[in-house]
PDB file of N, CA and C in Angstrom:
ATOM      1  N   UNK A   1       0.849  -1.165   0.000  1.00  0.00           N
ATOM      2  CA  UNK A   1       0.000   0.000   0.000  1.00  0.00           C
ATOM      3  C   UNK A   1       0.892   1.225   0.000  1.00  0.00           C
ATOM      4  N   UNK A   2       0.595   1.990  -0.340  1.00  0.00           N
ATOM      5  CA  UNK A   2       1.196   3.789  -0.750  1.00  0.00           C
ATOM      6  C   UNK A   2       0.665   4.816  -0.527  1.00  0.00           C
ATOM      7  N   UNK A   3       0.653   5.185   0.144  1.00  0.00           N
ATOM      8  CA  UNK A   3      -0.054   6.523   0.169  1.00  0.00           C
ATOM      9  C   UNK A   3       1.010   7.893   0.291  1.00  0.00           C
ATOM     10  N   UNK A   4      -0.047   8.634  -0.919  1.00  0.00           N
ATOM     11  CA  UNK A   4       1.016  10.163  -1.195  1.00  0.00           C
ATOM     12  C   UNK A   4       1.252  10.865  -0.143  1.00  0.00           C
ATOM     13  N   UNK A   5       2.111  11.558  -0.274  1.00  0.00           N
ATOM     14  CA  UNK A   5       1.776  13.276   0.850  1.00  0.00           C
ATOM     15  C   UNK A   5       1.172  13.928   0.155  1.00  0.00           C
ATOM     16  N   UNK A   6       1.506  15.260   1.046  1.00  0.00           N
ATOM     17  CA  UNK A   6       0.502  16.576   0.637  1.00  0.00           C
ATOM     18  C   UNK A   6      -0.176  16.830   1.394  1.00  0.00           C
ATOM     19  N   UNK A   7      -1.062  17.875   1.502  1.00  0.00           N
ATOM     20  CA  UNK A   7      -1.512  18.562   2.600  1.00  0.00           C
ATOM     21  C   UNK A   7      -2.924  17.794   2.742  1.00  0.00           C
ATOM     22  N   UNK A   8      -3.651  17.023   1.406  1.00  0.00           N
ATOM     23  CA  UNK A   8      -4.400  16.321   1.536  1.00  0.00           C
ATOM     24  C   UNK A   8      -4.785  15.198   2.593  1.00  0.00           C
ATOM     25  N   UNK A   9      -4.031  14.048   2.140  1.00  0.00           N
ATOM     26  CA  UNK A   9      -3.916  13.251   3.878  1.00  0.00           C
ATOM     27  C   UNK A   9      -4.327  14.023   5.218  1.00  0.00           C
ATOM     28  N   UNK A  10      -3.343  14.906   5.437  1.00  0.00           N
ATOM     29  CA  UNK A  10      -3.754  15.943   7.097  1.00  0.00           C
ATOM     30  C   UNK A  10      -5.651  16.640   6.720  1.00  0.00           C
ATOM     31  N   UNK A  11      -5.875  16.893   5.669  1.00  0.00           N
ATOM     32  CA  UNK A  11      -7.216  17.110   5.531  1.00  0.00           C
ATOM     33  C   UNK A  11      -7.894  16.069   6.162  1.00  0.00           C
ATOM     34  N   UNK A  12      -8.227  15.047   5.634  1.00  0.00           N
ATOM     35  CA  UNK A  12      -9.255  14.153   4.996  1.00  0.00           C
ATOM     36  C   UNK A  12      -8.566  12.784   5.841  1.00  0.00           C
ATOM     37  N   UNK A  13      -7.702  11.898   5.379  1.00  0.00           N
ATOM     38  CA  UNK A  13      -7.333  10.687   5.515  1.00  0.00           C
ATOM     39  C   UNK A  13      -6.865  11.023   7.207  1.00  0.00           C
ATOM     40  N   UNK A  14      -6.562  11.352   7.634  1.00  0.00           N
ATOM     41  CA  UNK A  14      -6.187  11.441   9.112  1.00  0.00           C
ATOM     42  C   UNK A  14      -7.512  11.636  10.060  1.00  0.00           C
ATOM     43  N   UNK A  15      -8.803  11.762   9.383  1.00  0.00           N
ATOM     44  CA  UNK A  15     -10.228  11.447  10.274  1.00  0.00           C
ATOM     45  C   UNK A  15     -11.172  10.437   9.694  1.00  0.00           C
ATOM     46  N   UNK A  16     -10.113   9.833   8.213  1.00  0.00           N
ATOM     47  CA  UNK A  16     -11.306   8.743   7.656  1.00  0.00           C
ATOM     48  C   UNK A  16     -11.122   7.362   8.429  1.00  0.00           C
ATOM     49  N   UNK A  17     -12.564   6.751   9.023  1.00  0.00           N
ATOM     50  CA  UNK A  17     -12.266   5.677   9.605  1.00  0.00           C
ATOM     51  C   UNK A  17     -11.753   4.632   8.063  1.00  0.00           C
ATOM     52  N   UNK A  18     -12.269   4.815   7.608  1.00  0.00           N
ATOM     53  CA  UNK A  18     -12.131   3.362   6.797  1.00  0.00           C
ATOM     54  C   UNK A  18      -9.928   3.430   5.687  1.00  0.00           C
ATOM     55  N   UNK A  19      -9.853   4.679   5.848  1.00  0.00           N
ATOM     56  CA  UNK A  19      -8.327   4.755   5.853  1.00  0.00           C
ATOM     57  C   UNK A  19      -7.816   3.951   6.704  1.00  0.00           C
ATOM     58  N   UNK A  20      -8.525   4.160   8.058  1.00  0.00           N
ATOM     59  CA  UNK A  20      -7.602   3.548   9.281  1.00  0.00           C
ATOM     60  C   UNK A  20      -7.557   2.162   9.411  1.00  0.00           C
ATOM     61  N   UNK A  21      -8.817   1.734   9.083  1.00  0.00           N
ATOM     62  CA  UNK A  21      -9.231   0.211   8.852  1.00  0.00           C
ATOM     63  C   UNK A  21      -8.240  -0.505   7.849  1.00  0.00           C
ATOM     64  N   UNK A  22      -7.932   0.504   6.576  1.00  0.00           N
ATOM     65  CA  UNK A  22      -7.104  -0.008   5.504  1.00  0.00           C
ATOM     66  C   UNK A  22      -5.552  -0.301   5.964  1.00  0.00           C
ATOM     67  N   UNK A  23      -5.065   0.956   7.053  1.00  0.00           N
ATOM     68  CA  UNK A  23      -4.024   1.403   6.778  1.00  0.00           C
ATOM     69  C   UNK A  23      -3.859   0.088   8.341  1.00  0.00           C
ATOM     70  N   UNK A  24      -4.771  -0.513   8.755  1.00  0.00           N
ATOM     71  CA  UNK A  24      -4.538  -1.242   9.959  1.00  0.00           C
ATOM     72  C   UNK A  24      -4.361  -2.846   9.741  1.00  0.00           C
ATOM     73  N   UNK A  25      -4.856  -3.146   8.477  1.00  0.00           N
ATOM     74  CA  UNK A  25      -5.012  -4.412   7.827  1.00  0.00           C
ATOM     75  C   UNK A  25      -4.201  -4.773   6.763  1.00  0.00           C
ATOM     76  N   UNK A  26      -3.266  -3.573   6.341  1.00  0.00           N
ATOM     77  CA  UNK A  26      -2.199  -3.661   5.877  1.00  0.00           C
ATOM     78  C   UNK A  26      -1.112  -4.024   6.772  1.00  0.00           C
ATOM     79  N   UNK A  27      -0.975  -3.201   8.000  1.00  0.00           N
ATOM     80  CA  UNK A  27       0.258  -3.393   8.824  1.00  0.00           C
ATOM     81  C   UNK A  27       0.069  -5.017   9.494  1.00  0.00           C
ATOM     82  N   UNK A  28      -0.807  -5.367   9.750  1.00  0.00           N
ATOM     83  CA  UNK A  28      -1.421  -6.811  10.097  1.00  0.00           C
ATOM     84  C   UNK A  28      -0.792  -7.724   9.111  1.00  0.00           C
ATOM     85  N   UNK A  29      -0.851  -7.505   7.680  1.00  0.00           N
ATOM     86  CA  UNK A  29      -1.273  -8.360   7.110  1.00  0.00           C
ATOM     87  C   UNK A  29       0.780  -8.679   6.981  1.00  0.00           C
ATOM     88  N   UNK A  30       1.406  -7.770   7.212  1.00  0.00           N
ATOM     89  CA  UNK A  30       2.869  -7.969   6.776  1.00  0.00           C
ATOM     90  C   UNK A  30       3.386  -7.240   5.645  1.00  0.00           C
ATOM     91  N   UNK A  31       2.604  -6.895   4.780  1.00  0.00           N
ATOM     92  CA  UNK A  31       2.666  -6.539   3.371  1.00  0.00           C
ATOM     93  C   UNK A  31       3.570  -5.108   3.594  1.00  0.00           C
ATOM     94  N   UNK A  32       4.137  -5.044   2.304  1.00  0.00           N
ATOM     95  CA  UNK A  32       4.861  -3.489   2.703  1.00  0.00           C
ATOM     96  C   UNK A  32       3.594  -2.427   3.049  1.00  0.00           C
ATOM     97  N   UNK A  33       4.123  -0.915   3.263  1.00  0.00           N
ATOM     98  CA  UNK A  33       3.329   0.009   3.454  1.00  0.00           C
ATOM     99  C   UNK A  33       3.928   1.063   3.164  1.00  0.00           C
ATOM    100  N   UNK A  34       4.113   2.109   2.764  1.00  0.00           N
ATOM    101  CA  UNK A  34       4.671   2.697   2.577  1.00  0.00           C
ATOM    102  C   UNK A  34       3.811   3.954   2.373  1.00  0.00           C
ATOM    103  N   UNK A  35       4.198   4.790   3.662  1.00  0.00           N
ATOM    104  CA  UNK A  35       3.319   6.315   4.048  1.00  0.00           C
ATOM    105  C   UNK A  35       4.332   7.509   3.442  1.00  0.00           C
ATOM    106  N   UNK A  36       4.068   8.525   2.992  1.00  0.00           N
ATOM    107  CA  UNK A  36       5.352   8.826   2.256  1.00  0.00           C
ATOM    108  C   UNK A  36       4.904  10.407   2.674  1.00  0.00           C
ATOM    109  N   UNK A  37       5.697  11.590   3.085  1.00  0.00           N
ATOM    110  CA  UNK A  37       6.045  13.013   3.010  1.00  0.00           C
ATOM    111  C   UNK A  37       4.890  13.770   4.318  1.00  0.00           C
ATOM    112  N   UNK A  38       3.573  13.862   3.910  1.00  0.00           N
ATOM    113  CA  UNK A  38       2.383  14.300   5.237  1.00  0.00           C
ATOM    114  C   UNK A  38       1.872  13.194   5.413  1.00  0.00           C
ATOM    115  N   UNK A  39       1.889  12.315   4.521  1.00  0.00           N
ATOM    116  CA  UNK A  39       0.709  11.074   4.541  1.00  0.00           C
ATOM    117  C   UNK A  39       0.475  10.470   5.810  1.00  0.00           C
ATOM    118  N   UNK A  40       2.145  10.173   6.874  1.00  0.00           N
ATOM    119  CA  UNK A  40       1.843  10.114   8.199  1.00  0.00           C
ATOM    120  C   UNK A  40       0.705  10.084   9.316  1.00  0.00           C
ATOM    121  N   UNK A  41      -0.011  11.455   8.593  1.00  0.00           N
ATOM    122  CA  UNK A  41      -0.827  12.050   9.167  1.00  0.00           C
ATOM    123  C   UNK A  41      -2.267  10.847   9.259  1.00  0.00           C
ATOM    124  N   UNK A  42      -2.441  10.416   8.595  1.00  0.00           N
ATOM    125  CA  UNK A  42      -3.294   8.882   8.132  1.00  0.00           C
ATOM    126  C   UNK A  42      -3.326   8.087   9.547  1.00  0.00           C
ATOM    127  N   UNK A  43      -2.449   7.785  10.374  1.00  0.00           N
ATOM    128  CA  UNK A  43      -2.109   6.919  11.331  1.00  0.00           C
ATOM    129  C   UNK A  43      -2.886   7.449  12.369  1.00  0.00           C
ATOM    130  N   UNK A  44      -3.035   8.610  12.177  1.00  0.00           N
ATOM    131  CA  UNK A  44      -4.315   8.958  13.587  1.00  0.00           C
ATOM    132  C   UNK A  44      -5.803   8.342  13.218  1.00  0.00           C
ATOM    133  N   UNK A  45      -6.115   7.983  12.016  1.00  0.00           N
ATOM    134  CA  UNK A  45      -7.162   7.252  11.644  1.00  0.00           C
ATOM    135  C   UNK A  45      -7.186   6.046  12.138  1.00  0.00           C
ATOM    136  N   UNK A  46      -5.921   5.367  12.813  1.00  0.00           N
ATOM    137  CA  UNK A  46      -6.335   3.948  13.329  1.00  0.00           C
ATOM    138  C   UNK A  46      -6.466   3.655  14.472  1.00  0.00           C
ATOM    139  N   UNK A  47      -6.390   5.252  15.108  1.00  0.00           N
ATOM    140  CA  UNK A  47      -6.689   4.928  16.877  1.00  0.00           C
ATOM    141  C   UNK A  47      -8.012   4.162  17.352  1.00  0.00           C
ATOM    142  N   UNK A  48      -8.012   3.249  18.255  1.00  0.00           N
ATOM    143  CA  UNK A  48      -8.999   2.442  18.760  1.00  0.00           C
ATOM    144  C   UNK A  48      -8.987   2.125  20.250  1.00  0.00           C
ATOM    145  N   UNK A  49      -9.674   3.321  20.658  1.00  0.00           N
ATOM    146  CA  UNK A  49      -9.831   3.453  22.169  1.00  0.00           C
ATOM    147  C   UNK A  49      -8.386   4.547  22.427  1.00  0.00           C
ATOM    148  N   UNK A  50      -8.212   5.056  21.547  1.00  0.00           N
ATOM    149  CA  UNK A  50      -6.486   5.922  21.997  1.00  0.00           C
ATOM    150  C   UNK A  50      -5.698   4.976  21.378  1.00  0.00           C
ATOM    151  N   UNK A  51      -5.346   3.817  21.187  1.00  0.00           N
ATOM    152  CA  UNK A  51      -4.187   3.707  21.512  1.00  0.00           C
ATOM    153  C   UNK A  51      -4.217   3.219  19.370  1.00  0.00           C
ATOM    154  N   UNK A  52      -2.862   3.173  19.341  1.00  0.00           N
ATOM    155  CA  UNK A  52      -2.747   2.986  17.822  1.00  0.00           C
ATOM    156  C   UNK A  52      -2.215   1.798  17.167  1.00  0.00           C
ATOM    157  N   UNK A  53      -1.932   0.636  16.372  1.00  0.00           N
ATOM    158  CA  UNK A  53      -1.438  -0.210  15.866  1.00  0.00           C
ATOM    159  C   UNK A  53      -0.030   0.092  15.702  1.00  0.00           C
ATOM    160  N   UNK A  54       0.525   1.325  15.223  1.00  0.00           N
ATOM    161  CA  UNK A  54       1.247   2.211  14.864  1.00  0.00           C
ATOM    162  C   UNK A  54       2.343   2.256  16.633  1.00  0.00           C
ATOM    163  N   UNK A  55       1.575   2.349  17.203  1.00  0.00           N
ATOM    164  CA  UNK A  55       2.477   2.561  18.369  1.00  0.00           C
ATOM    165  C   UNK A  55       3.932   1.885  18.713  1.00  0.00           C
ATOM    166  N   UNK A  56       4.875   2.350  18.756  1.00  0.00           N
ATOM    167  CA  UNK A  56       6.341   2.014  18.785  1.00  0.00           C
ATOM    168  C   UNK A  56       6.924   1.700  17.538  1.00  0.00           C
ATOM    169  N   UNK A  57       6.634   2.009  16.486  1.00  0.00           N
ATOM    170  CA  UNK A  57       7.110   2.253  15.360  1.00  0.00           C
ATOM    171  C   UNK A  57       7.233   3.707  15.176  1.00  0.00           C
ATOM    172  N   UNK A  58       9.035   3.620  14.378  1.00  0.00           N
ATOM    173  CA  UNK A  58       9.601   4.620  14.263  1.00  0.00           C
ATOM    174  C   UNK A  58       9.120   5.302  12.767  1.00  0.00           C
ATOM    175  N   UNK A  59       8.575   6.373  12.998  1.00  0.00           N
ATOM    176  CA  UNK A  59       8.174   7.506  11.895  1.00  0.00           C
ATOM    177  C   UNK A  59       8.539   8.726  11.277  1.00  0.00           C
ATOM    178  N   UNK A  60       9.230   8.694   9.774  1.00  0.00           N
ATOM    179  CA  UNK A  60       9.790  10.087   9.163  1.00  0.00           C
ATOM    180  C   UNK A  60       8.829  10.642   8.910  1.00  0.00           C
ATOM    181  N   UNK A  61       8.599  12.195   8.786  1.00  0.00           N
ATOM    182  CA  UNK A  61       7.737  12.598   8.096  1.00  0.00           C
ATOM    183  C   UNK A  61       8.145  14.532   8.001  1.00  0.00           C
ATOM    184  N   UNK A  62       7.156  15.018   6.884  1.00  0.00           N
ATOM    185  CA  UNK A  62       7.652  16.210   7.298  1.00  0.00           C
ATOM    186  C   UNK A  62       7.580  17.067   7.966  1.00  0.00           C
ATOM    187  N   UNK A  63       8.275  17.958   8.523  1.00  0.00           N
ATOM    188  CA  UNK A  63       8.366  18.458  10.136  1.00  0.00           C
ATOM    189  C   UNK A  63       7.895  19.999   9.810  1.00  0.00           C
ATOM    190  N   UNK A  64       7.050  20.969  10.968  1.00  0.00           N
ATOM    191  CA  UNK A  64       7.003  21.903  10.873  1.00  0.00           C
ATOM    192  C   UNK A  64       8.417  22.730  10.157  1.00  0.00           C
ATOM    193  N   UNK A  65       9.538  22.728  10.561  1.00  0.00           N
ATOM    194  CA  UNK A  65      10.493  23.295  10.386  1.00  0.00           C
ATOM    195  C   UNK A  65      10.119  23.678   8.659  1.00  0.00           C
ATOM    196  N   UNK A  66      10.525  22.103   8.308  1.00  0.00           N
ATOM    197  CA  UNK A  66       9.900  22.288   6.687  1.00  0.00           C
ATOM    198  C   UNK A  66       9.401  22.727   6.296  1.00  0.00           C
ATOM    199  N   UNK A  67       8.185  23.023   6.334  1.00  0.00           N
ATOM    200  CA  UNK A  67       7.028  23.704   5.893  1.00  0.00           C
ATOM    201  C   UNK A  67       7.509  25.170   6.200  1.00  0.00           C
ATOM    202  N   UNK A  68       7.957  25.605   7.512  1.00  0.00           N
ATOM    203  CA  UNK A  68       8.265  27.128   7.172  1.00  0.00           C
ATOM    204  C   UNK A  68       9.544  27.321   6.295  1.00  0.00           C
ATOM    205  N   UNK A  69      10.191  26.034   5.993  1.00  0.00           N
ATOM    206  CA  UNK A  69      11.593  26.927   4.887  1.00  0.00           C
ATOM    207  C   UNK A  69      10.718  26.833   3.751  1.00  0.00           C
ATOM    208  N   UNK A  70       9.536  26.554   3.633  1.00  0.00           N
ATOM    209  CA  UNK A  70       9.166  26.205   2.179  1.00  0.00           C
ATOM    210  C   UNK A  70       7.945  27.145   2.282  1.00  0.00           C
ATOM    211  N   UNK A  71       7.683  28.205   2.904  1.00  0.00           N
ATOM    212  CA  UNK A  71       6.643  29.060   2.849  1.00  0.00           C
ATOM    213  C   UNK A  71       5.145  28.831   3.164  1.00  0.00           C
ATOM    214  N   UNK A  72       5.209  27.145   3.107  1.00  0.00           N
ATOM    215  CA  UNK A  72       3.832  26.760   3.046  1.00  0.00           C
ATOM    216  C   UNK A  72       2.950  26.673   4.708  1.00  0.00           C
ATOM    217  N   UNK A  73       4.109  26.501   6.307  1.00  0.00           N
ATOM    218  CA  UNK A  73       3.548  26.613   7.306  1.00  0.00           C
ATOM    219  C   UNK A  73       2.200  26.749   7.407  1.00  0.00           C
ATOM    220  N   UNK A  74       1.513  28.321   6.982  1.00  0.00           N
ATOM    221  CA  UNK A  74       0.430  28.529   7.496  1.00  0.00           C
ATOM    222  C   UNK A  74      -0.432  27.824   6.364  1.00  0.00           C
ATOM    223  N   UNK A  75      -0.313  27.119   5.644  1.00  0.00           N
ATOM    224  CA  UNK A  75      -1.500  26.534   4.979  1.00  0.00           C
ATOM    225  C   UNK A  75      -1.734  24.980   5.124  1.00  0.00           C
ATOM    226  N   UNK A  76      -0.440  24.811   6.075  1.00  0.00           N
ATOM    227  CA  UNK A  76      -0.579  23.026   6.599  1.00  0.00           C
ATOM    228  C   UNK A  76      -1.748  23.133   7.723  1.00  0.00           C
ATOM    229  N   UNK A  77      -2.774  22.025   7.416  1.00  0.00           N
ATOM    230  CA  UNK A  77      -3.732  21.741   8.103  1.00  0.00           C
ATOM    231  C   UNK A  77      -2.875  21.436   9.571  1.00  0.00           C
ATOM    232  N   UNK A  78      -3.459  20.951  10.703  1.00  0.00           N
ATOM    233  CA  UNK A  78      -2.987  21.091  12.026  1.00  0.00           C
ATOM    234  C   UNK A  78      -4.155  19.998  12.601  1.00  0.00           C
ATOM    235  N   UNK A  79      -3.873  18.346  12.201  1.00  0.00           N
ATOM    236  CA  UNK A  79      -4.963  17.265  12.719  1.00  0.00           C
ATOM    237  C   UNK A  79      -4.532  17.021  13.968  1.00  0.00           C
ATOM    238  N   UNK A  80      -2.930  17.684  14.354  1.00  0.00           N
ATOM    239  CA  UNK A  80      -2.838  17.489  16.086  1.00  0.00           C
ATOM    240  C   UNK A  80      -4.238  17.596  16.974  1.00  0.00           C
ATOM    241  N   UNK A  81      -4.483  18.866  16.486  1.00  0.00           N
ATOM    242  CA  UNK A  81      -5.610  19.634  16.935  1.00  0.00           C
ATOM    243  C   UNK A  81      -7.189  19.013  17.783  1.00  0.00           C
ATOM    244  N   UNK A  82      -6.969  18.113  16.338  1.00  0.00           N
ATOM    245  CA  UNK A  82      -8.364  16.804  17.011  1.00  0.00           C
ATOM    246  C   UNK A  82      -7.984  15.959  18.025  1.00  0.00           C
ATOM    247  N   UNK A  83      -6.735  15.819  18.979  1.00  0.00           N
ATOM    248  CA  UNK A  83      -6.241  14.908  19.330  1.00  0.00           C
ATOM    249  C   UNK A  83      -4.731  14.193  19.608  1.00  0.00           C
ATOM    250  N   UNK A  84      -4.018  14.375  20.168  1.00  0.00           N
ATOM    251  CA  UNK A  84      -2.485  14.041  20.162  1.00  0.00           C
ATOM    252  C   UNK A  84      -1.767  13.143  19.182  1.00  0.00           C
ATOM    253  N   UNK A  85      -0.695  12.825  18.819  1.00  0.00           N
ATOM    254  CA  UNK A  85      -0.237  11.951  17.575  1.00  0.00           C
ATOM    255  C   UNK A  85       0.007  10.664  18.091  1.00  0.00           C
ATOM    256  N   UNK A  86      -0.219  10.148  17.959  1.00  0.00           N
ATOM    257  CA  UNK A  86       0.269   8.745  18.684  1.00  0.00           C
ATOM    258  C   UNK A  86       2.286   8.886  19.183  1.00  0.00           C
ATOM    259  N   UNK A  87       2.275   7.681  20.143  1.00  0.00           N
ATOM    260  CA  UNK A  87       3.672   7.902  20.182  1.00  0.00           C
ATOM    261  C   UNK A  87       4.058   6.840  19.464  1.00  0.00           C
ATOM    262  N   UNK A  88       4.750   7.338  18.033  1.00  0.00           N
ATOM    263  CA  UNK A  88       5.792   6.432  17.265  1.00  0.00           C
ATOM    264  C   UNK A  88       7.169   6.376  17.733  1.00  0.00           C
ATOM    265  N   UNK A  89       7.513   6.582  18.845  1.00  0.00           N
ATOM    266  CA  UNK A  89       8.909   6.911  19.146  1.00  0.00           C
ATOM    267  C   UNK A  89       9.617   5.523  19.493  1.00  0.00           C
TER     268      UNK A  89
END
């Protein structure tokens, strides 16, 4: 599975349940996965009861910092907002 970045994902895919369902039955299943640039943002779709599938897996993605060398900051959606990020650490 693949999923793009872009500011899209932090829209939309980071409150769709059935993303989360996808993106939860992929990591289950073994198969690659591959979340790529904001897409990250998706993984808050698989919380169940708080806690995430995702949890203790290590996650790149792109960082505020980024977004302000690249001008775009204030137009990145902010899905923290609904809720804390899971800890991938």
């Amino acid at each position: 599975m693949y999923l793009p970045g872009g500011h899209g994902p932090m829209s939309d895919l980071a409150f769709d349940a059935d993303a989360g369902r996808l993106l939860t039955a992929q990591l289950a299943s073994g198969k690659p996965l591959a979340i790529v640039c904001h897409a990250p943002s998706a993984i808050l779709a698989t919380r169940i009861h708080g806690e995430s599938p995702f949890r203790g897996y290590r996650v790149t993605c792109f960082t505020d910092e980024e977004e302000e060398a690249v001008g775009l900051a204030s137009r990145a959606p902010r899905p923290a907002a609904a809720g804390e990020w899971p800890d991938a650490r």
